[in-house]
C-alpha atoms as a PDB file:
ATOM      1  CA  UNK A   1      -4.518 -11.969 -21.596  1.00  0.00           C
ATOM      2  CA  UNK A   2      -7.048 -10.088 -20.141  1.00  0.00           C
ATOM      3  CA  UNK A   3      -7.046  -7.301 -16.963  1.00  0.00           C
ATOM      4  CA  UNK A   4      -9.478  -7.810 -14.046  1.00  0.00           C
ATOM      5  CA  UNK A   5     -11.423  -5.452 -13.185  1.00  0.00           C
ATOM      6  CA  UNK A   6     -11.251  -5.273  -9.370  1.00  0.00           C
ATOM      7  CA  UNK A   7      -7.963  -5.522  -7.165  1.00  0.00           C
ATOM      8  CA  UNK A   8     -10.140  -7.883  -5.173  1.00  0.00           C
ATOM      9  CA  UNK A   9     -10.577 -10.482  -8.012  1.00  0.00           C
ATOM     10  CA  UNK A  10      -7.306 -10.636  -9.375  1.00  0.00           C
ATOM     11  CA  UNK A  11      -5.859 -10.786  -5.302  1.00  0.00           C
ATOM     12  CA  UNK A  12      -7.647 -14.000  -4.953  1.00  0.00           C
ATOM     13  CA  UNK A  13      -6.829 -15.554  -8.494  1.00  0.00           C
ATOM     14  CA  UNK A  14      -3.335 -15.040  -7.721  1.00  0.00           C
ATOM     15  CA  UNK A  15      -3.896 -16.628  -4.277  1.00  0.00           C
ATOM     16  CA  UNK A  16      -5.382 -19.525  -6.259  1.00  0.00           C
ATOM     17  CA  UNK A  17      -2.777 -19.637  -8.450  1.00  0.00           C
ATOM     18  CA  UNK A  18       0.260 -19.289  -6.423  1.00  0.00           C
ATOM     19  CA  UNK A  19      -1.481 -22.172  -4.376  1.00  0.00           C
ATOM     20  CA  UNK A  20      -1.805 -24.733  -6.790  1.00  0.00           C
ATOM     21  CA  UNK A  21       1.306 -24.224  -8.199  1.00  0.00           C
ATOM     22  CA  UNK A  22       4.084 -22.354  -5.860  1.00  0.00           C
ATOM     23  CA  UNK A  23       7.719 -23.015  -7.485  1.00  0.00           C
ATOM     24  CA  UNK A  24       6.767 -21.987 -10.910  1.00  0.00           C
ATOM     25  CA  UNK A  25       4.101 -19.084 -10.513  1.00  0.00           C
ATOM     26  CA  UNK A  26       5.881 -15.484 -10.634  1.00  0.00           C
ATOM     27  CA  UNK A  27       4.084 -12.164  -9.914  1.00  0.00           C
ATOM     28  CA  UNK A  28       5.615  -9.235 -11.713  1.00  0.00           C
ATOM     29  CA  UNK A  29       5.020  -5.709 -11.200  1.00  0.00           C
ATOM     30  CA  UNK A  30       5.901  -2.570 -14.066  1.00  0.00           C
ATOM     31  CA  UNK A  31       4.839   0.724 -12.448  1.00  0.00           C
ATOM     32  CA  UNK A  32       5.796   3.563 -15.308  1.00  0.00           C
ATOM     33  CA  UNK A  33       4.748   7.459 -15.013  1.00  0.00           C
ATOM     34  CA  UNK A  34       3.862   8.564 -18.717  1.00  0.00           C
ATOM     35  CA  UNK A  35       4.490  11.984 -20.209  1.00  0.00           C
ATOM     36  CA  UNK A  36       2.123  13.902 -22.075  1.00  0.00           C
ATOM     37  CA  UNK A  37       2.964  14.516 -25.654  1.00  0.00           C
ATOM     38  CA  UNK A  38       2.764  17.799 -27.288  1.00  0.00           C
ATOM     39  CA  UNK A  39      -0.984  17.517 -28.994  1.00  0.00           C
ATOM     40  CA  UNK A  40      -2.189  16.280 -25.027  1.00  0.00           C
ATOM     41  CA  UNK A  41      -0.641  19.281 -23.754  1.00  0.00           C
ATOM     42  CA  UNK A  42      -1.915  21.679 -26.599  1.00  0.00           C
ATOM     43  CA  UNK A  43      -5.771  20.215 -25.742  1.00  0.00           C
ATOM     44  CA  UNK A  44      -4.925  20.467 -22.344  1.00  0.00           C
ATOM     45  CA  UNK A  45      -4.381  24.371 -22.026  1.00  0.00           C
ATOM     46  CA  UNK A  46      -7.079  25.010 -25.037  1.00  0.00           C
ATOM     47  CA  UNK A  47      -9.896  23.520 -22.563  1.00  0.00           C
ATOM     48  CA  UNK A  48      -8.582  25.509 -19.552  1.00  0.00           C
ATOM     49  CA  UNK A  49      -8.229  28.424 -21.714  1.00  0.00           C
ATOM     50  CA  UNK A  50     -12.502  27.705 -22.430  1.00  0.00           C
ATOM     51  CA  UNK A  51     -12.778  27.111 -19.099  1.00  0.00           C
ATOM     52  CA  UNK A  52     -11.345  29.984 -17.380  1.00  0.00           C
ATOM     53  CA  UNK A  53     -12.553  32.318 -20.193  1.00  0.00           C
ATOM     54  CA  UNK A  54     -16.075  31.208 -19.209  1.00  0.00           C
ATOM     55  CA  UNK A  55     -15.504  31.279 -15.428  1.00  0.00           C
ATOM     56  CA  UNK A  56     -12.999  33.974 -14.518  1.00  0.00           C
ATOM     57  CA  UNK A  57     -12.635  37.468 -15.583  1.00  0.00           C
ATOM     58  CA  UNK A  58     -10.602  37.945 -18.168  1.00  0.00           C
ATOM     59  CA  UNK A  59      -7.955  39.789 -15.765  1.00  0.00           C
ATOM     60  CA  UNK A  60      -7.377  36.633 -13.778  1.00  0.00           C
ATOM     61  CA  UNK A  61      -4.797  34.324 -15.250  1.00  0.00           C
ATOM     62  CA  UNK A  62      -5.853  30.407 -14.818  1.00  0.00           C
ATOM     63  CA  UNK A  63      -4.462  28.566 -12.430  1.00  0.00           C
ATOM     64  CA  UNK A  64      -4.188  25.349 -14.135  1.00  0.00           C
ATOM     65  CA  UNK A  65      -3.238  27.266 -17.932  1.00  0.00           C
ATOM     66  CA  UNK A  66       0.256  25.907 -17.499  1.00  0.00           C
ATOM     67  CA  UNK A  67       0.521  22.578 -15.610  1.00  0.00           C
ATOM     68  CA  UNK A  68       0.931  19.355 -18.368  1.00  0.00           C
ATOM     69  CA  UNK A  69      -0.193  16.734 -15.345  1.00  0.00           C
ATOM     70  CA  UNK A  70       1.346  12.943 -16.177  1.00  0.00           C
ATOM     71  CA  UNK A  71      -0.426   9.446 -16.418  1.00  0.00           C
ATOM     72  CA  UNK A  72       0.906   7.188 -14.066  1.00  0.00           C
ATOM     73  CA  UNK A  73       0.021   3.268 -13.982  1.00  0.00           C
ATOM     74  CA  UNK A  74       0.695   0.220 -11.795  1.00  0.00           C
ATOM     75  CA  UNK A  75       0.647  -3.154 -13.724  1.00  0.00           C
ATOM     76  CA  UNK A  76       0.690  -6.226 -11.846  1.00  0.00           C
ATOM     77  CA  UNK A  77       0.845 -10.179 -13.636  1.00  0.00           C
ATOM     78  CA  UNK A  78       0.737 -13.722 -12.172  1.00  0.00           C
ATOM     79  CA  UNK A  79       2.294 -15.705 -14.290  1.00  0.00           C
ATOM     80  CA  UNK A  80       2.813 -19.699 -15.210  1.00  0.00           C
ATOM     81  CA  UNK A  81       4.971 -20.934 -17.911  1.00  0.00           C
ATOM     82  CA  UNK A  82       3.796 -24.544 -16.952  1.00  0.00           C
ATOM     83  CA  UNK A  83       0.055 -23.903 -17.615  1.00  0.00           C
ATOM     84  CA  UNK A  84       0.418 -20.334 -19.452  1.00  0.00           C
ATOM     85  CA  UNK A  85      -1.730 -18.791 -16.920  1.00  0.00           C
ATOM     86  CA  UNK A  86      -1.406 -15.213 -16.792  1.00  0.00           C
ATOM     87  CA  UNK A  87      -3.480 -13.018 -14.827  1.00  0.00           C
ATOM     88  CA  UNK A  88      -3.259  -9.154 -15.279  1.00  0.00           C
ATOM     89  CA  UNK A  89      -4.574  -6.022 -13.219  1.00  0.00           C
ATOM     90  CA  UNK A  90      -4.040  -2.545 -13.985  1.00  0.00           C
ATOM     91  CA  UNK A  91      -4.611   0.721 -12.162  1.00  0.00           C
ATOM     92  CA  UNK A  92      -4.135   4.332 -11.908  1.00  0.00           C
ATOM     93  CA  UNK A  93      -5.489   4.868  -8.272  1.00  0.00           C
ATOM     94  CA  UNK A  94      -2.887   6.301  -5.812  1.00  0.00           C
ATOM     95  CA  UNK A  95      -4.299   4.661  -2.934  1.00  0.00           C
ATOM     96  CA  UNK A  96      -4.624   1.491  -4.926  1.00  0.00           C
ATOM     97  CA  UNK A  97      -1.178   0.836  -5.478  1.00  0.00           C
ATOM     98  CA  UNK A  98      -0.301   1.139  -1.895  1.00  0.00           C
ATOM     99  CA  UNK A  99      -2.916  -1.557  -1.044  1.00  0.00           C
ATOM    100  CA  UNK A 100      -1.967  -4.098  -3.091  1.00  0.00           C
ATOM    101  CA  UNK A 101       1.784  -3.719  -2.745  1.00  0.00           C
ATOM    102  CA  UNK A 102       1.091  -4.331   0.729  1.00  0.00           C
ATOM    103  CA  UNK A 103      -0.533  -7.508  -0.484  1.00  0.00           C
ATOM    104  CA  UNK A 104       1.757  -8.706  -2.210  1.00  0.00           C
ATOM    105  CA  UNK A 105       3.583 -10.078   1.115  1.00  0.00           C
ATOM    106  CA  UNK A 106       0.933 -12.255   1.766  1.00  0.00           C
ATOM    107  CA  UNK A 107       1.026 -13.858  -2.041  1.00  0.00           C
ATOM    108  CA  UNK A 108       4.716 -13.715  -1.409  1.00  0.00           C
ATOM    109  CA  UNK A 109       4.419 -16.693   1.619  1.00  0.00           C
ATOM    110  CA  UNK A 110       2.416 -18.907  -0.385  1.00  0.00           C
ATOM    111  CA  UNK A 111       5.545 -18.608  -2.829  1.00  0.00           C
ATOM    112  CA  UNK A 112       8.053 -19.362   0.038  1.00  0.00           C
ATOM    113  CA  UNK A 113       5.399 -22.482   1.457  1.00  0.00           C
ATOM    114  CA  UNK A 114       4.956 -20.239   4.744  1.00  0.00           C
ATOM    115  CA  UNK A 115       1.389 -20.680   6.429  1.00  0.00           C
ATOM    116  CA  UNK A 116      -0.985 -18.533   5.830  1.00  0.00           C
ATOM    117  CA  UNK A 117      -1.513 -15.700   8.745  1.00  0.00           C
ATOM    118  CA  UNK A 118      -4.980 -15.207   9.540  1.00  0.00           C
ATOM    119  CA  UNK A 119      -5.765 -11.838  11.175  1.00  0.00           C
ATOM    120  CA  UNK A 120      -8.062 -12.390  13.978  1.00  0.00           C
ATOM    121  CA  UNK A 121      -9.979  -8.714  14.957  1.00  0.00           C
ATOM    122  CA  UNK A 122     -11.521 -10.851  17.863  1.00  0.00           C
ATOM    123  CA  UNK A 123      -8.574 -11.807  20.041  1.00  0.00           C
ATOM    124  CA  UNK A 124      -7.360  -9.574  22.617  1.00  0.00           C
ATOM    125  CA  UNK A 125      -4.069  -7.559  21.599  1.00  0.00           C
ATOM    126  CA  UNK A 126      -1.067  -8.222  23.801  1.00  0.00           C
ATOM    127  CA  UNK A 127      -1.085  -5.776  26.617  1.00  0.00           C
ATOM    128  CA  UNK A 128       2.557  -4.887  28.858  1.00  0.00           C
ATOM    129  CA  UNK A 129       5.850  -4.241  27.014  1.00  0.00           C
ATOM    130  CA  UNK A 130       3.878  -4.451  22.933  1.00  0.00           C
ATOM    131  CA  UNK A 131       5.992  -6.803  21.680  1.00  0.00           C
ATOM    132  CA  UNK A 132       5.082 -10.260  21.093  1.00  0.00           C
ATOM    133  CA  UNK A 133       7.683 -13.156  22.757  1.00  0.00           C
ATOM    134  CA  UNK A 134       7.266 -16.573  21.237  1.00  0.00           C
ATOM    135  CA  UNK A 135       7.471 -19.708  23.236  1.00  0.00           C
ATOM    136  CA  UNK A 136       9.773 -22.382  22.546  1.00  0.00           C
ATOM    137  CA  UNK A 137       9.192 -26.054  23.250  1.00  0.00           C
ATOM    138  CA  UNK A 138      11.299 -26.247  25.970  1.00  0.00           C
ATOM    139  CA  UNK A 139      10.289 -23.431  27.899  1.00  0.00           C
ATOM    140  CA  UNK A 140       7.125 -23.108  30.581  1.00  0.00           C
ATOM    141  CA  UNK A 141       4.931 -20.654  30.715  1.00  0.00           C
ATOM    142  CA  UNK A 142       6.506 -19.389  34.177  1.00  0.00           C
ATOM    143  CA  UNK A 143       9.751 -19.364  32.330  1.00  0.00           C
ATOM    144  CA  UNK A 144       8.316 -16.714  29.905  1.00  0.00           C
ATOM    145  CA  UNK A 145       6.889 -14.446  32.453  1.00  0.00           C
ATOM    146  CA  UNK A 146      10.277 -13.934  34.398  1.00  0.00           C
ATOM    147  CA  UNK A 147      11.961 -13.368  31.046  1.00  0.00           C
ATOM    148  CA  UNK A 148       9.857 -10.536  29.833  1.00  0.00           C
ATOM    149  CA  UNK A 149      10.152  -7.559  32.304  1.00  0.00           C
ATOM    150  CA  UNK A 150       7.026  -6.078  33.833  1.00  0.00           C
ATOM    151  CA  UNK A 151       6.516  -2.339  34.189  1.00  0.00           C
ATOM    152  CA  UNK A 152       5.537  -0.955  37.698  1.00  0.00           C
ATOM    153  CA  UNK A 153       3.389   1.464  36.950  1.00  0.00           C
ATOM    154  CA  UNK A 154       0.953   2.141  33.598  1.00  0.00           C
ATOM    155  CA  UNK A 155       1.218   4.904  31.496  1.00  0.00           C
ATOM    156  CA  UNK A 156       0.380   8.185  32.315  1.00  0.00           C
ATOM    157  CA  UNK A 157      -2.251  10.107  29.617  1.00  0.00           C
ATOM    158  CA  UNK A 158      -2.413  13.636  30.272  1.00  0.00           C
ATOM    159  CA  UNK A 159      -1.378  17.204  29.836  1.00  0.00           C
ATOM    160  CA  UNK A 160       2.073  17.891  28.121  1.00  0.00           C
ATOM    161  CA  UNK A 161       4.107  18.897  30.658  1.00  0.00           C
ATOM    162  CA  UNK A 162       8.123  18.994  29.582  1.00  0.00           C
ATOM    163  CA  UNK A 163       9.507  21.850  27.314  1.00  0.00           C
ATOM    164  CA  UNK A 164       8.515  25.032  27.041  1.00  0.00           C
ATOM    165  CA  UNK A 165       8.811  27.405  23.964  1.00  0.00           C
ATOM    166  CA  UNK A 166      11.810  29.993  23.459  1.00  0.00           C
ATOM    167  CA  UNK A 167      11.558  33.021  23.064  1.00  0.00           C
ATOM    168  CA  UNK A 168      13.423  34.978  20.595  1.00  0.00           C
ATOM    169  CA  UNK A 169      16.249  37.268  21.291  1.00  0.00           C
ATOM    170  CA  UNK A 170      15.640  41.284  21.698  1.00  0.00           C
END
């Protein structure tokens, strides 16, 4: 079972995946901080020890001399037990793992036979109240307009007018 390489590849193998085969496909995910052991953290201070001895004056403590940092690692895996398709991507990146939880909802509607939402940059965003009112089949387009309420006037940008700061007692 091998990893991917790129969050990108292993995104769109999963989307494949889940695709051809939505009721049986499971994605997993196993995120698990490690500890250093002892010999890690023994290395780990003897390099900041050459470090700072080369760098610093010997009257300046490090400051990285005492800090043991941990490995932490985010493991996700498409899996079918119908084909024995597994598809595996592992990484370490902060920023990473916040992407591609994030798109995990969109594998996730594939699983549930949703429709796929396409984000369109091009179309104009809604402009008045910022939320989003769907139409029903029964109701006109007149209908809609009376039921969402209009504001009179647009928002003001400007200076911050309002509180002012306290001042402490004497």
């Amino acid at each position: 079972m091998p990893y991917f390489t790129t969050s990108s590849e292993w995104v769109e193998q999963s989307s494949l995946l889940l695709k051809a085969r939505p009721t049986t496909t499971r994605i997993t995910s196993k995120y698990s901080v490690l500890k250093p052991n002892a010999s890690k953290v023994r290395k780990q201070k003897e390099k900041s020890a050459i470090k700072s001895s080369s760098k610093t004056p010997p009257s300046e403590p490090s400051a990285t001399s005492g800090v043991a940092s941990f490995q932490a690692s985010f493991i996700l895996k498409t899996y079918d037990p119908e084909s024995g398709t597994c598809l595996k991507y592992r990484t370490d990146k902060a920023a990473e793992v916040g992407r591609l939880v994030g798109s995990l909802g969109k594998l996730g509607r594939h699983m549930a036979a949703l429709p796929e939402v396409l984000d369109d940059l091009s179309a104009p965003a809604d402009q008045g109240t910022g939320t989003h009112t769907p139409i029903t089949e029964g109701a006109s387009s007149k209908d809609v307009k009376s039921a969402v309420p209009e504001s009179k006037s647009a928002p003001q940008a400007g200076g911050g007018g309002g509180k002012k700061k306290k001042k402490g007692k004497k």
